[in-house]
C-alpha atoms as a PDB file:
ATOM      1  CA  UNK A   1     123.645 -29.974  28.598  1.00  0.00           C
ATOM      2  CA  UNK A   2     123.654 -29.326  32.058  1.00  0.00           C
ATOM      3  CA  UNK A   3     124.942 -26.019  34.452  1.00  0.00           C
ATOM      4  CA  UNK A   4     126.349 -26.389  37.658  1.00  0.00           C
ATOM      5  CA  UNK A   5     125.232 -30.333  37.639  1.00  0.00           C
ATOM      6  CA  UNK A   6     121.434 -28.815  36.620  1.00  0.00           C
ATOM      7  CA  UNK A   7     120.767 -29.982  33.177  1.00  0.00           C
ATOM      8  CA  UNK A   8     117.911 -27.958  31.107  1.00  0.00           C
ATOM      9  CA  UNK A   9     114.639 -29.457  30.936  1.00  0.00           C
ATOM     10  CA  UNK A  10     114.520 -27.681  27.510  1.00  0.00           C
ATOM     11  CA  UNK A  11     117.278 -29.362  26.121  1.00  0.00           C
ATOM     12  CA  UNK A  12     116.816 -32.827  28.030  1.00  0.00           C
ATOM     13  CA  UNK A  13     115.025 -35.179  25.335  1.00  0.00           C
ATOM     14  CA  UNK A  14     111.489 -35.474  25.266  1.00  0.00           C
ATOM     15  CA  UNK A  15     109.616 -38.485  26.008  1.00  0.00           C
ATOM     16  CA  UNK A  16     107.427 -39.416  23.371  1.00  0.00           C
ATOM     17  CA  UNK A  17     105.053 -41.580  25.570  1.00  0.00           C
ATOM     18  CA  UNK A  18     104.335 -38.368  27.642  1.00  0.00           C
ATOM     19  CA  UNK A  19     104.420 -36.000  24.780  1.00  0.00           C
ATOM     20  CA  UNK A  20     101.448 -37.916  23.185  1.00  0.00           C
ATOM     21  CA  UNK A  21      99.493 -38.122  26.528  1.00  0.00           C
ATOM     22  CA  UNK A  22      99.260 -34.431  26.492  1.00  0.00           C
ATOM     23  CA  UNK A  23      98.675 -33.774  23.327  1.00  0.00           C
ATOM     24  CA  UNK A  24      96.083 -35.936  22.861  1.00  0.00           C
ATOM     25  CA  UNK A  25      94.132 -34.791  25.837  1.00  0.00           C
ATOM     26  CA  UNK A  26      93.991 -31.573  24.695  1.00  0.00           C
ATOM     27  CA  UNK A  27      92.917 -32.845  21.681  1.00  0.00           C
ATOM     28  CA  UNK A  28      90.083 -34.393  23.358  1.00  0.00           C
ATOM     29  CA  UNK A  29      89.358 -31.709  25.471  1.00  0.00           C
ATOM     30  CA  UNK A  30      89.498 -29.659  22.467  1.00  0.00           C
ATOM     31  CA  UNK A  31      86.898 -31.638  20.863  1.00  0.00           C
ATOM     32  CA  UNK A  32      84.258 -32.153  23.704  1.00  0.00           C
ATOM     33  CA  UNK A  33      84.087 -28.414  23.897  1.00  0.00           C
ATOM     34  CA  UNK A  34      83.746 -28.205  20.000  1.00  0.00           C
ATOM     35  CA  UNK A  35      81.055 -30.595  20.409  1.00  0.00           C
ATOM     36  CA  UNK A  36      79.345 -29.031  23.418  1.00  0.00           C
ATOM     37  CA  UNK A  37      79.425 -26.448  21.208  1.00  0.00           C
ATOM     38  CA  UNK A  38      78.052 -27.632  18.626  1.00  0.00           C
ATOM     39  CA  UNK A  39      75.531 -29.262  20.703  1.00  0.00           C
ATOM     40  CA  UNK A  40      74.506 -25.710  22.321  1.00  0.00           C
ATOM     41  CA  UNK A  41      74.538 -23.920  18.808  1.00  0.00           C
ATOM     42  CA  UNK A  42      71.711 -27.220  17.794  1.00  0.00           C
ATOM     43  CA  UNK A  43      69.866 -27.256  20.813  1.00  0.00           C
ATOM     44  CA  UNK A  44      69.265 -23.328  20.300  1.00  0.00           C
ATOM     45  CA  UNK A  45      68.939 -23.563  16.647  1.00  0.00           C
ATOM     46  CA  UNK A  46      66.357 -26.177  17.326  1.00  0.00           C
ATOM     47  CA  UNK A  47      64.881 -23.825  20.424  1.00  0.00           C
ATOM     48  CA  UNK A  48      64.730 -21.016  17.633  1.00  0.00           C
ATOM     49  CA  UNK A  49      63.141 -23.140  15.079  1.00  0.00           C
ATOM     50  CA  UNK A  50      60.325 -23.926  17.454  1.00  0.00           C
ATOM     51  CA  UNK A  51      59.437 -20.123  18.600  1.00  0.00           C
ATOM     52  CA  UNK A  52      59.358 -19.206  14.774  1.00  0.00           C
ATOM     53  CA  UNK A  53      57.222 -21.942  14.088  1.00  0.00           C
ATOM     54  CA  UNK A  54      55.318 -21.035  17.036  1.00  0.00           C
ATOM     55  CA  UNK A  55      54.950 -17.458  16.064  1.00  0.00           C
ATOM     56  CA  UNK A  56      54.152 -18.653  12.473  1.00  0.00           C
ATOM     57  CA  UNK A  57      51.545 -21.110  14.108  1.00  0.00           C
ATOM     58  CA  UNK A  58      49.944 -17.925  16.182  1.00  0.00           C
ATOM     59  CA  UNK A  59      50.391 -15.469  12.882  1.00  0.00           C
ATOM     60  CA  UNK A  60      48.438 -18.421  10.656  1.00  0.00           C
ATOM     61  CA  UNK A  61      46.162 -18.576  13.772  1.00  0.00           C
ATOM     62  CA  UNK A  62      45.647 -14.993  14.045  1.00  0.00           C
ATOM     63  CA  UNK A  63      45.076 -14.220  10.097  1.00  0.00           C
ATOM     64  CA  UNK A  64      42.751 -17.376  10.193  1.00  0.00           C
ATOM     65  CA  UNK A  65      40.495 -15.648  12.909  1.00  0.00           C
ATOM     66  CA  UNK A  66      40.540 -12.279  11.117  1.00  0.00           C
ATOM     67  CA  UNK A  67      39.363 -13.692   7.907  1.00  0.00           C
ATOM     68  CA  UNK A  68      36.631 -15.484   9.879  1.00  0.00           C
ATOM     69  CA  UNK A  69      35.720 -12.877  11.558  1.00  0.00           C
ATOM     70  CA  UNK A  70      35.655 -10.707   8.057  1.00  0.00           C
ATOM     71  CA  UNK A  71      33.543 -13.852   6.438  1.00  0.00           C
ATOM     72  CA  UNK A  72      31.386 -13.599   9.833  1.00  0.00           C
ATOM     73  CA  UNK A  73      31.099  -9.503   9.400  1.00  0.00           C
ATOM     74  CA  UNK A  74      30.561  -9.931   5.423  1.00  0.00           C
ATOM     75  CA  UNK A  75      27.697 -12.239   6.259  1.00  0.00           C
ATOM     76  CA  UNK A  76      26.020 -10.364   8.470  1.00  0.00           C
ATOM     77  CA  UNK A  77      26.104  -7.129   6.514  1.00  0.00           C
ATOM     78  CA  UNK A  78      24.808  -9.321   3.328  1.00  0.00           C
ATOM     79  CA  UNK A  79      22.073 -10.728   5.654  1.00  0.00           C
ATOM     80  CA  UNK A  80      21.260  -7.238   6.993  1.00  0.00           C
ATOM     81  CA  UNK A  81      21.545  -5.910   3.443  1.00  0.00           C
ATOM     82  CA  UNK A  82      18.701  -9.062   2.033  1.00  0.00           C
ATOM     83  CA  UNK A  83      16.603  -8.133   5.146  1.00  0.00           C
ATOM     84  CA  UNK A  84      16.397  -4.852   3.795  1.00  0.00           C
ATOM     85  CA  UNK A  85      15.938  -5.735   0.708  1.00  0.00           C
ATOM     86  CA  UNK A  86      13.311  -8.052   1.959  1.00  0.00           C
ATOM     87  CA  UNK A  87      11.629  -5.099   4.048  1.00  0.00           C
ATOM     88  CA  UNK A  88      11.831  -2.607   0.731  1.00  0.00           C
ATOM     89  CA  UNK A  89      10.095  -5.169  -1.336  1.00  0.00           C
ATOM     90  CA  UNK A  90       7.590  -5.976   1.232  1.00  0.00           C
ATOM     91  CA  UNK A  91       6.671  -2.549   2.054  1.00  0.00           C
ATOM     92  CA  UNK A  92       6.811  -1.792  -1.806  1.00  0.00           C
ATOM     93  CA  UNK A  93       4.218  -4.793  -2.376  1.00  0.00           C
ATOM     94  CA  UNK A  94       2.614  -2.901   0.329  1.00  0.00           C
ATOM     95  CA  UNK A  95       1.823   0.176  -1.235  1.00  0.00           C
ATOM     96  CA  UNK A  96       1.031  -1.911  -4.714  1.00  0.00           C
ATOM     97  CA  UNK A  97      -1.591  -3.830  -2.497  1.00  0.00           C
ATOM     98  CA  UNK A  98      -3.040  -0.871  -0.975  1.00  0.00           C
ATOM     99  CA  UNK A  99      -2.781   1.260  -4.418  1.00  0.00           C
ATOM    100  CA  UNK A 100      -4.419  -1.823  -5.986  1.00  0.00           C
ATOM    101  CA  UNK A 101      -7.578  -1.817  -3.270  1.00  0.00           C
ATOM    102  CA  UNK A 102      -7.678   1.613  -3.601  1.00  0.00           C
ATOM    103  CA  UNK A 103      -7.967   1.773  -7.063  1.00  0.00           C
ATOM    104  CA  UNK A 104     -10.460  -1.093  -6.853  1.00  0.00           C
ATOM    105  CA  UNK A 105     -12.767   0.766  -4.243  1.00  0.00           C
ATOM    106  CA  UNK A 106     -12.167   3.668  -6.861  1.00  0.00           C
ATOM    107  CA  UNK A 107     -13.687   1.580  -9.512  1.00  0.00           C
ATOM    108  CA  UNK A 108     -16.423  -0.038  -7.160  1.00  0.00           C
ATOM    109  CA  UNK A 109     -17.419   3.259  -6.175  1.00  0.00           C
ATOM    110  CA  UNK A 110     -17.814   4.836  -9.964  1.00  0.00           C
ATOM    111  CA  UNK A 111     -19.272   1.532 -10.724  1.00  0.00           C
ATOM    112  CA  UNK A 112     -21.931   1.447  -8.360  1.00  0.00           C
ATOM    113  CA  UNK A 113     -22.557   5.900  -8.727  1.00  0.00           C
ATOM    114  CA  UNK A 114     -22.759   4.681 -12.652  1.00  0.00           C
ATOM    115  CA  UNK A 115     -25.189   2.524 -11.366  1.00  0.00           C
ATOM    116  CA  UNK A 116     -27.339   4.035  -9.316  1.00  0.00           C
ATOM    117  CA  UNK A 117     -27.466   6.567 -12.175  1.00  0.00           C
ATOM    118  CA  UNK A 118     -28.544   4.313 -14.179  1.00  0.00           C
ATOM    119  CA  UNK A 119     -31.192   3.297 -12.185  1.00  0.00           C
ATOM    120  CA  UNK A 120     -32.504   6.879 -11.374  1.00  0.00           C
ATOM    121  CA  UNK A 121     -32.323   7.418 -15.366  1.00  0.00           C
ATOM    122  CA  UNK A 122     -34.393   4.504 -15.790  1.00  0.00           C
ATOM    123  CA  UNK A 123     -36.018   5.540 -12.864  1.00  0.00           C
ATOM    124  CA  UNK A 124     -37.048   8.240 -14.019  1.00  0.00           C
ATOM    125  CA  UNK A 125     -37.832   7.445 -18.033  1.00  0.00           C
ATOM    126  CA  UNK A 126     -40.370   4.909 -16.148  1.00  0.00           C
ATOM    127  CA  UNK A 127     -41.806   7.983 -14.305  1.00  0.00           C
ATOM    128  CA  UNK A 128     -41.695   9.908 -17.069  1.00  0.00           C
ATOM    129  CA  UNK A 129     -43.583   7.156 -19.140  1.00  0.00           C
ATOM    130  CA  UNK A 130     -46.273   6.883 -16.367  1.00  0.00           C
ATOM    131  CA  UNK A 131     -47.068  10.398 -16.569  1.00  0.00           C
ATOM    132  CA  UNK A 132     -47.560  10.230 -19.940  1.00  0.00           C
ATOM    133  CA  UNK A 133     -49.672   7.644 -19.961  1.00  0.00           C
ATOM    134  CA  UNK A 134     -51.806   8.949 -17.490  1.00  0.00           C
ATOM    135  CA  UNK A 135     -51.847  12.201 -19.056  1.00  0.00           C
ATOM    136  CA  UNK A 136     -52.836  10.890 -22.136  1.00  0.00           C
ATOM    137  CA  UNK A 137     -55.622   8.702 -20.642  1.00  0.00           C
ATOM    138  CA  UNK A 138     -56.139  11.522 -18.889  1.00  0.00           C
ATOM    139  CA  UNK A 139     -56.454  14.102 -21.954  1.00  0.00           C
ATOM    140  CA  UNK A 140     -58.353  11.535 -23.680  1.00  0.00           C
ATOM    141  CA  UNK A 141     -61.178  11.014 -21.015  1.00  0.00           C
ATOM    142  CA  UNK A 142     -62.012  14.597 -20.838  1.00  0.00           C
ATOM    143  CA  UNK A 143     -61.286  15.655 -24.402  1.00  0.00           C
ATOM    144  CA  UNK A 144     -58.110  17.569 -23.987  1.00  0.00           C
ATOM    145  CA  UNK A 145     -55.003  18.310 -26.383  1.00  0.00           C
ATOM    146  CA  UNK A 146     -52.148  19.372 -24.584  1.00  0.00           C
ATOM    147  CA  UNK A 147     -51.225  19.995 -21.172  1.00  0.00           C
ATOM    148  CA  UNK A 148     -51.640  24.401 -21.148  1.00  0.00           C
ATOM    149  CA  UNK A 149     -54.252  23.953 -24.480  1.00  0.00           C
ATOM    150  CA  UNK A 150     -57.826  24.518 -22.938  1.00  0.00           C
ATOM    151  CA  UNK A 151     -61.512  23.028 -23.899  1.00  0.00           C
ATOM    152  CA  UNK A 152     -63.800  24.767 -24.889  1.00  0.00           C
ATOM    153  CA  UNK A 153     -67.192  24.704 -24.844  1.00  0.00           C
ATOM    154  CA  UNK A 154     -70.047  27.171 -25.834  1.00  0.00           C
ATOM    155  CA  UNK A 155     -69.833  29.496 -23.070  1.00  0.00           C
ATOM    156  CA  UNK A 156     -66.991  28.206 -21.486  1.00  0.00           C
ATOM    157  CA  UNK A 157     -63.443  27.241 -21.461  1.00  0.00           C
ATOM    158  CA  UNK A 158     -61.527  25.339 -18.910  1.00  0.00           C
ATOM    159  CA  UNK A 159     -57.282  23.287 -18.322  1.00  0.00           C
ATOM    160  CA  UNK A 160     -56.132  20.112 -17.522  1.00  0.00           C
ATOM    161  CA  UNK A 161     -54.760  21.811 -14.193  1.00  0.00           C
ATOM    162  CA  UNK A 162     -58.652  22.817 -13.523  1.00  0.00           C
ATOM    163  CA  UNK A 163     -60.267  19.572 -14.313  1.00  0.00           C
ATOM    164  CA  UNK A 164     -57.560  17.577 -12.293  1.00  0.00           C
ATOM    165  CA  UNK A 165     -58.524  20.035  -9.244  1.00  0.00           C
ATOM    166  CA  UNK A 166     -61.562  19.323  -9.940  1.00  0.00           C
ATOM    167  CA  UNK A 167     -61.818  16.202  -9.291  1.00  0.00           C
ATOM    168  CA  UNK A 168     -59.581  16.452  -6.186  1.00  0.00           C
ATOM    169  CA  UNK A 169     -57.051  13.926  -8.229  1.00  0.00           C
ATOM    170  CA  UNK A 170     -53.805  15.371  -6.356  1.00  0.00           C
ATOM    171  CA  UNK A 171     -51.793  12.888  -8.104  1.00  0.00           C
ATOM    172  CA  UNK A 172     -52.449  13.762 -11.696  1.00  0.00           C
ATOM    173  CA  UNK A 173     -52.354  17.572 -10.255  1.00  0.00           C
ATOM    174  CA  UNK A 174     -49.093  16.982  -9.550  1.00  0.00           C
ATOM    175  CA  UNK A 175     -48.177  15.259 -12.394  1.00  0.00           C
ATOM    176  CA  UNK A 176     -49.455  17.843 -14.746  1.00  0.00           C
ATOM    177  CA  UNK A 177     -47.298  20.235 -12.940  1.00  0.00           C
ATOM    178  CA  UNK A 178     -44.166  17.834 -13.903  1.00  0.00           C
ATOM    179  CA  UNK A 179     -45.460  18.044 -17.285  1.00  0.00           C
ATOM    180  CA  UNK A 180     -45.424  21.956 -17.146  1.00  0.00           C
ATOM    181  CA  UNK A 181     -49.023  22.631 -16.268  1.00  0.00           C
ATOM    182  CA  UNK A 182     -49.125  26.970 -15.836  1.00  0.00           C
ATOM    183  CA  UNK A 183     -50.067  27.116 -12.388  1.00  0.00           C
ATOM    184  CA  UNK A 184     -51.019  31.089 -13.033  1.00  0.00           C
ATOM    185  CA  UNK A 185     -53.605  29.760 -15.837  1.00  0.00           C
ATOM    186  CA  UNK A 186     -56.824  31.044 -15.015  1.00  0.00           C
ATOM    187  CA  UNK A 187     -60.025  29.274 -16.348  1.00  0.00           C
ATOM    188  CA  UNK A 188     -63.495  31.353 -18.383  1.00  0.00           C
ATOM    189  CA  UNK A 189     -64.581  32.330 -14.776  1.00  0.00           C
ATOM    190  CA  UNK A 190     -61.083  33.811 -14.102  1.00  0.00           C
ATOM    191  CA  UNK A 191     -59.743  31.217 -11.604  1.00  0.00           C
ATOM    192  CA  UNK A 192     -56.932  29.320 -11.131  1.00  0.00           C
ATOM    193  CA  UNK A 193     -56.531  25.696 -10.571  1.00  0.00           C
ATOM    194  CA  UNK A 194     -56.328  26.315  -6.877  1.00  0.00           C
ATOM    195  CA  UNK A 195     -58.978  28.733  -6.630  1.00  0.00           C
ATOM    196  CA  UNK A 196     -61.183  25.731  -8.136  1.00  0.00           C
ATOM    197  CA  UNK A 197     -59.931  23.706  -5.226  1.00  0.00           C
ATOM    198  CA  UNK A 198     -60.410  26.356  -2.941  1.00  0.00           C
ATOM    199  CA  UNK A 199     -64.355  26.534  -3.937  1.00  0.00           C
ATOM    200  CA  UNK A 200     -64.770  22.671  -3.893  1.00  0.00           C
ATOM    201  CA  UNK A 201     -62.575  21.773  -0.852  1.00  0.00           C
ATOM    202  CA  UNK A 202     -65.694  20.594   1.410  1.00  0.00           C
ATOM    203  CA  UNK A 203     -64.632  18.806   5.075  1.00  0.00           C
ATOM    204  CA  UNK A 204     -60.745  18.648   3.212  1.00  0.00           C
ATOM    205  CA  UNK A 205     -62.150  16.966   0.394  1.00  0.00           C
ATOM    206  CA  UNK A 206     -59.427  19.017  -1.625  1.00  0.00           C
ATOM    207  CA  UNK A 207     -57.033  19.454   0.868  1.00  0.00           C
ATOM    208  CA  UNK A 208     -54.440  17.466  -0.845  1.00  0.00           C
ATOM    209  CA  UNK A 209     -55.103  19.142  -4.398  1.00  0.00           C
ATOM    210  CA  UNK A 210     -54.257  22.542  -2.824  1.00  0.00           C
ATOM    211  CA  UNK A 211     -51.124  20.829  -1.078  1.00  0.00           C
ATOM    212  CA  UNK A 212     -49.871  20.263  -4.398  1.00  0.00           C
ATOM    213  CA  UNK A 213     -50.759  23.412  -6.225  1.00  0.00           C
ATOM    214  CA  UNK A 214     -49.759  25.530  -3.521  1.00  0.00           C
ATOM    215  CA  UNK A 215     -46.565  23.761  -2.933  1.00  0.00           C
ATOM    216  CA  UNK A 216     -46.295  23.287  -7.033  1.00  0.00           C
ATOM    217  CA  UNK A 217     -44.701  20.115  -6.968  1.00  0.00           C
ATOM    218  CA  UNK A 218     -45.427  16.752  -6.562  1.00  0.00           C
ATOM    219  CA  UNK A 219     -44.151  14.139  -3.497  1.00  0.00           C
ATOM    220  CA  UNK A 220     -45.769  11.370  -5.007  1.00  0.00           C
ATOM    221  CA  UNK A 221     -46.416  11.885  -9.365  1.00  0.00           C
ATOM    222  CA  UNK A 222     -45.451   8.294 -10.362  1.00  0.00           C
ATOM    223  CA  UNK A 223     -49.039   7.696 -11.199  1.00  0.00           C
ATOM    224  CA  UNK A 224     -52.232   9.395 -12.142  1.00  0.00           C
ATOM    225  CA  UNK A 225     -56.089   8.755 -11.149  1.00  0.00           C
ATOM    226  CA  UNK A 226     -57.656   9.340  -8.143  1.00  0.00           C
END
């Protein structure tokens, strides 16, 4: 139809070569953009994909070095807890040794007091033995009976303690003494032991006779005789 020798595009027929020109390029045009798309939406699904597996990598990484570091801090507090174990049982092995040498010095110590006991027992039973023995020699020689009992003779009576003085034996003076000769004891004449001495004592011939009785002991009574 045309106006005025115009005729309307809109009602002119269409061409179909043209037509399908058109439409197809917008069909392509259509499609490279989907795909572009598409391409965009992989290339940042893939860009995504690698940060979360990055982040995963660096989480994994992370968690690995906190668990080493908790293996590395558990080890070191069990090795500080088996050195102090160590140190408690040394120092308690310590003390046990030290209890142990004490206790052994202890023991050493009573053993060798019970021993020296034992030897000044025996000591002096052996002493004790010796005096007798030279007491009784002693008694027998000069016709006594017992250490305070006196002889007596017609006129007179006299003690061990007198006779030993007598004789200036200072050892068998003393050990009469030990024997429990009565220093006080006074003879038929009315003297004592060291008055005897006194009287006799010529140039210290007595002098260690009167050392005992006036001391009334004896240094050296392990033996008698003169």
């Amino acid at each position: 139809m045309s106006f005025f020798g115009f005729e309307c595009s809109a009602c002119r027929p269409s061409d179909p070569g043209t037509s399908t020109v058109k439409v197809n390029m917008d069909e392509i045009s259509s499609q490279h953009e989907q795909e572009e798309a598409e391409r965009q939406m992989k290339l940042a699904e893939e860009s995504e994909r690698q940060r979360l597996e990055h982040q995963r990598a660096e989480e994994e990484l992370a968690m690995e070095q906190a668990r080493e570091a908790e293996r590395q801090a558990q080890i070191e507090e069990e090795g500080l807890q088996l050195l102090m174990e160590q140190m408690r049982v040394a120092e308690e092995e310590k003390q046990l040794q030290e209890a142990l040498a004490a206790s052994q010095t202890e023991a050493d110590e009573a053993a060798a007091a019970a021993a020296e006991q034992e030897r000044q027992r025996q000591d002096l039973e052996l002493q004790a033995q010796e005096r007798k023995t030279a007491v009784t020699a002693f008694f027998k020689k000069f016709g006594f009976t017992g250490v305070n009992n006196p002889k007596k003779s017609l006129m007179s009576s006299t003690y061990p303690l007198h006779k030993a003085a007598e004789i200036a034996d200072d050892k068998l003076v003393a050990t009469l003494l030990l024997e429990g000769a009565n220093l006080a004891q006074k003879n038929s004449s009315g003297k004592t032991a060291a008055q005897v001495a006194e009287n006799l004592n010529k140039k210290g011939s007595h002098a260690n006779v009167l050392e005992a009785l006036t001391s009334g002991r004896a240094p050296d009574a392990s033996c008698g005789g003169a």
